[in-house]
C-alpha atoms as a PDB file:
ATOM      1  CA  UNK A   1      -4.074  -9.216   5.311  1.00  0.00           C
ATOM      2  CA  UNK A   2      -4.336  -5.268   6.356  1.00  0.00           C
ATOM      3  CA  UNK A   3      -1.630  -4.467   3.542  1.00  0.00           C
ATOM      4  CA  UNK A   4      -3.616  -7.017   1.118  1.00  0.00           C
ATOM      5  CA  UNK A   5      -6.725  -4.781   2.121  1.00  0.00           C
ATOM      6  CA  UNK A   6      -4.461  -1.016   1.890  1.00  0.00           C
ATOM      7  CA  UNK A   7      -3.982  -2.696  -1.384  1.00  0.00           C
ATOM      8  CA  UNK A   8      -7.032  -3.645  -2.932  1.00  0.00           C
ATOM      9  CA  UNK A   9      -8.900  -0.312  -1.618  1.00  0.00           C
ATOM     10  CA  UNK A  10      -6.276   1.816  -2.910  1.00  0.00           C
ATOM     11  CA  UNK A  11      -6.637  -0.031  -6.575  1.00  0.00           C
ATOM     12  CA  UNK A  12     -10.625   0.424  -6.555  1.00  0.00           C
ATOM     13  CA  UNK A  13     -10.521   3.843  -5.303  1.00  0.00           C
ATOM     14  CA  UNK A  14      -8.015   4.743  -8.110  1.00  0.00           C
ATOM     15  CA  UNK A  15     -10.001   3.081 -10.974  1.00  0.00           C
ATOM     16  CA  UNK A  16      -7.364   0.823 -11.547  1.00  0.00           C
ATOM     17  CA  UNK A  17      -9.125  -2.353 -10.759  1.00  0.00           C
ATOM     18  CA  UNK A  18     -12.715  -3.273 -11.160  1.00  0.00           C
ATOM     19  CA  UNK A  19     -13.009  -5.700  -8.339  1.00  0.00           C
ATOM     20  CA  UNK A  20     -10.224  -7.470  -6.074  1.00  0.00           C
ATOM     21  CA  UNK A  21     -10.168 -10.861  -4.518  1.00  0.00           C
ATOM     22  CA  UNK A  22      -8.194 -11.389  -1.304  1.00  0.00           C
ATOM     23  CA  UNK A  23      -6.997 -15.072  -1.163  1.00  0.00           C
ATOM     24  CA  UNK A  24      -5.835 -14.820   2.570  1.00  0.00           C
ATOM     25  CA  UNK A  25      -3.858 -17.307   3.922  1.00  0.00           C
ATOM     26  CA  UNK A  26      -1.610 -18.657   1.327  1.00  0.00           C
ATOM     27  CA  UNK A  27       1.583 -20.834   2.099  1.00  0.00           C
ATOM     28  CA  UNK A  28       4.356 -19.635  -0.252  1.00  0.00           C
ATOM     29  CA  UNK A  29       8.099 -21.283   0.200  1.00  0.00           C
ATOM     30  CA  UNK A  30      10.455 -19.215  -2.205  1.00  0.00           C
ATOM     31  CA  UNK A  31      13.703 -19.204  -3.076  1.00  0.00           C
ATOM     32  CA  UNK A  32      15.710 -15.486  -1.691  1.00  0.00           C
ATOM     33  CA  UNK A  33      18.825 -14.437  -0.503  1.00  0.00           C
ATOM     34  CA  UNK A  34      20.357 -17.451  -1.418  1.00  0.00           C
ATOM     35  CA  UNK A  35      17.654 -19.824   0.543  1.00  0.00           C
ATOM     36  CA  UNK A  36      14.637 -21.002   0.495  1.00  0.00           C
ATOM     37  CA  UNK A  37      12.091 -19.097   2.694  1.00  0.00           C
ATOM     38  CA  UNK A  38       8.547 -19.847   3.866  1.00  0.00           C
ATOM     39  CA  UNK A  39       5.659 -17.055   4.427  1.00  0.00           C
ATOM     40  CA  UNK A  40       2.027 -16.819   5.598  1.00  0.00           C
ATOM     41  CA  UNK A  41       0.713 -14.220   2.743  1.00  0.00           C
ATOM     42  CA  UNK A  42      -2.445 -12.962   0.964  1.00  0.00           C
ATOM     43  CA  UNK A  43      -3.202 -12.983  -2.563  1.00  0.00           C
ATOM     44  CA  UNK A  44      -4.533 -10.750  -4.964  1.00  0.00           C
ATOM     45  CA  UNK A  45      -6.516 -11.627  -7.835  1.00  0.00           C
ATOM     46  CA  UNK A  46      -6.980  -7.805  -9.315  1.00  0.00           C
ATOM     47  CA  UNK A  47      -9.383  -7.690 -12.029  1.00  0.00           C
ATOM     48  CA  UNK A  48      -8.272  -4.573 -14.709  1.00  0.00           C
ATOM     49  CA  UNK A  49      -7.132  -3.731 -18.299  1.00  0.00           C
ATOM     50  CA  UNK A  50      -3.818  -4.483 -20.114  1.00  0.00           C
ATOM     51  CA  UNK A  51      -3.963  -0.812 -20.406  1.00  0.00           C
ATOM     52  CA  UNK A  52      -3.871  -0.102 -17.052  1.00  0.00           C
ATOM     53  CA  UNK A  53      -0.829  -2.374 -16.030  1.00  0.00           C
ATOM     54  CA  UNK A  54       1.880   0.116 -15.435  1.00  0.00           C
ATOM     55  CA  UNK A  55      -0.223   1.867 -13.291  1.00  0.00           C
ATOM     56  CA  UNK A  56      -1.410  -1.337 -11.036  1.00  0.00           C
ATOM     57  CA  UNK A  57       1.951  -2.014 -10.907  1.00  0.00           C
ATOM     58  CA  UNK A  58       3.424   1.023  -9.472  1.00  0.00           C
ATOM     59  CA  UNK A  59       0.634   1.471  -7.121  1.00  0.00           C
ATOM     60  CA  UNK A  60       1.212  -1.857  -6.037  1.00  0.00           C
ATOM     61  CA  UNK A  61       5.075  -1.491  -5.841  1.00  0.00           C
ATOM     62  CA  UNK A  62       4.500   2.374  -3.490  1.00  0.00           C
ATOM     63  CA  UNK A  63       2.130   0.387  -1.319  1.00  0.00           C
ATOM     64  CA  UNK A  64       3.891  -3.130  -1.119  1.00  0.00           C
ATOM     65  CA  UNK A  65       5.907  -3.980   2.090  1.00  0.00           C
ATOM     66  CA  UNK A  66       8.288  -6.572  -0.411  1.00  0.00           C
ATOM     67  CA  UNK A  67      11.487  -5.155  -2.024  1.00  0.00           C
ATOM     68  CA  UNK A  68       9.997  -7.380  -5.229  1.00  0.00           C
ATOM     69  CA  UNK A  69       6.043  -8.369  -4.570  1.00  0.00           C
ATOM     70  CA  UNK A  70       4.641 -10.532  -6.887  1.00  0.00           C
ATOM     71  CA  UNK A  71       3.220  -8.743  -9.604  1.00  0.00           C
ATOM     72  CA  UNK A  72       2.112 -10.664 -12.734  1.00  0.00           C
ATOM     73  CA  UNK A  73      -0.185 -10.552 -15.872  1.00  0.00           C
ATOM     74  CA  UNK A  74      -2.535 -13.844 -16.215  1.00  0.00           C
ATOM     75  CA  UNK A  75      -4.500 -13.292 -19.560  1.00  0.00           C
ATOM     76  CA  UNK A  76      -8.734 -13.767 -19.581  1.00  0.00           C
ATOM     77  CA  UNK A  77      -9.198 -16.517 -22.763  1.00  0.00           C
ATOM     78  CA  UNK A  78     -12.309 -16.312 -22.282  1.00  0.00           C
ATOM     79  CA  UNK A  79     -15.575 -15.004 -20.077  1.00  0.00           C
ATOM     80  CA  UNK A  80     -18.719 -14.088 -19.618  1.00  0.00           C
ATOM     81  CA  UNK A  81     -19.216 -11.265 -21.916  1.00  0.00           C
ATOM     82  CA  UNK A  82     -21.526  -8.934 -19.368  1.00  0.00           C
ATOM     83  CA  UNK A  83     -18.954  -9.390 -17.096  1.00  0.00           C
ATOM     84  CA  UNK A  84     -15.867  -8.421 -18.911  1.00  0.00           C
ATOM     85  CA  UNK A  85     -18.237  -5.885 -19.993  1.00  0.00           C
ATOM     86  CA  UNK A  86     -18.593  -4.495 -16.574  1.00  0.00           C
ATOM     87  CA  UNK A  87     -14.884  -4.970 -15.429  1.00  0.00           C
ATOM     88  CA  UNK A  88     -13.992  -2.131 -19.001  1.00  0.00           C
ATOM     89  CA  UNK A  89     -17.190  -0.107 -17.676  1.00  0.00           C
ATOM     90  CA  UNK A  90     -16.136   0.213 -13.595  1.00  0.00           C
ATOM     91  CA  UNK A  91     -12.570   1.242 -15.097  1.00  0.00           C
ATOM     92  CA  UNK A  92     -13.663   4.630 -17.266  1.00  0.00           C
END
């Protein structure tokens, strides 16, 4: 949880993400050096731009204890205009 938290502050504080939910807790089993593994980990539900990807990413990937976190793209279909509003406005 303190690297989910290193993380998420580092992303806000950089204006890459608008807001960041920690999902703590999460029971992942995963295939990995030829087995399957098992691990108690956090997840991140980073709200930000298409346009700022790259950078999320590499932020992510300096801060990250993982050799390859999990770092993904979900698209928003659809939402509550003032909202996405506010996610493009925290991010200028």
């Amino acid at each position: 949880k303190k690297e989910a938290q290193k993380i998420s502050a580092g992303l806000i504080k950089a204006k890459l993400a608008a807001c960041v939910n920690i999902v703590d807790k999460v029971d992942s089993i995963f295939f990995w050096e030829r087995k399957v593994q098992k691990a108690k980990e956090s997840l991140l539900i980073i709200k930000s731009t298409r346009a700022k990807f790259t950078q999320v990413t590499k932020l992510i990937k300096s801060l990250h204890s993982y050799v390859v976190p999990e770092i993904i793209a979900i698209p928003i279909i659809a939402g509550d205009r003032p909202y996405l509003r506010w996610i493009d406005a925290a991010l200028r």
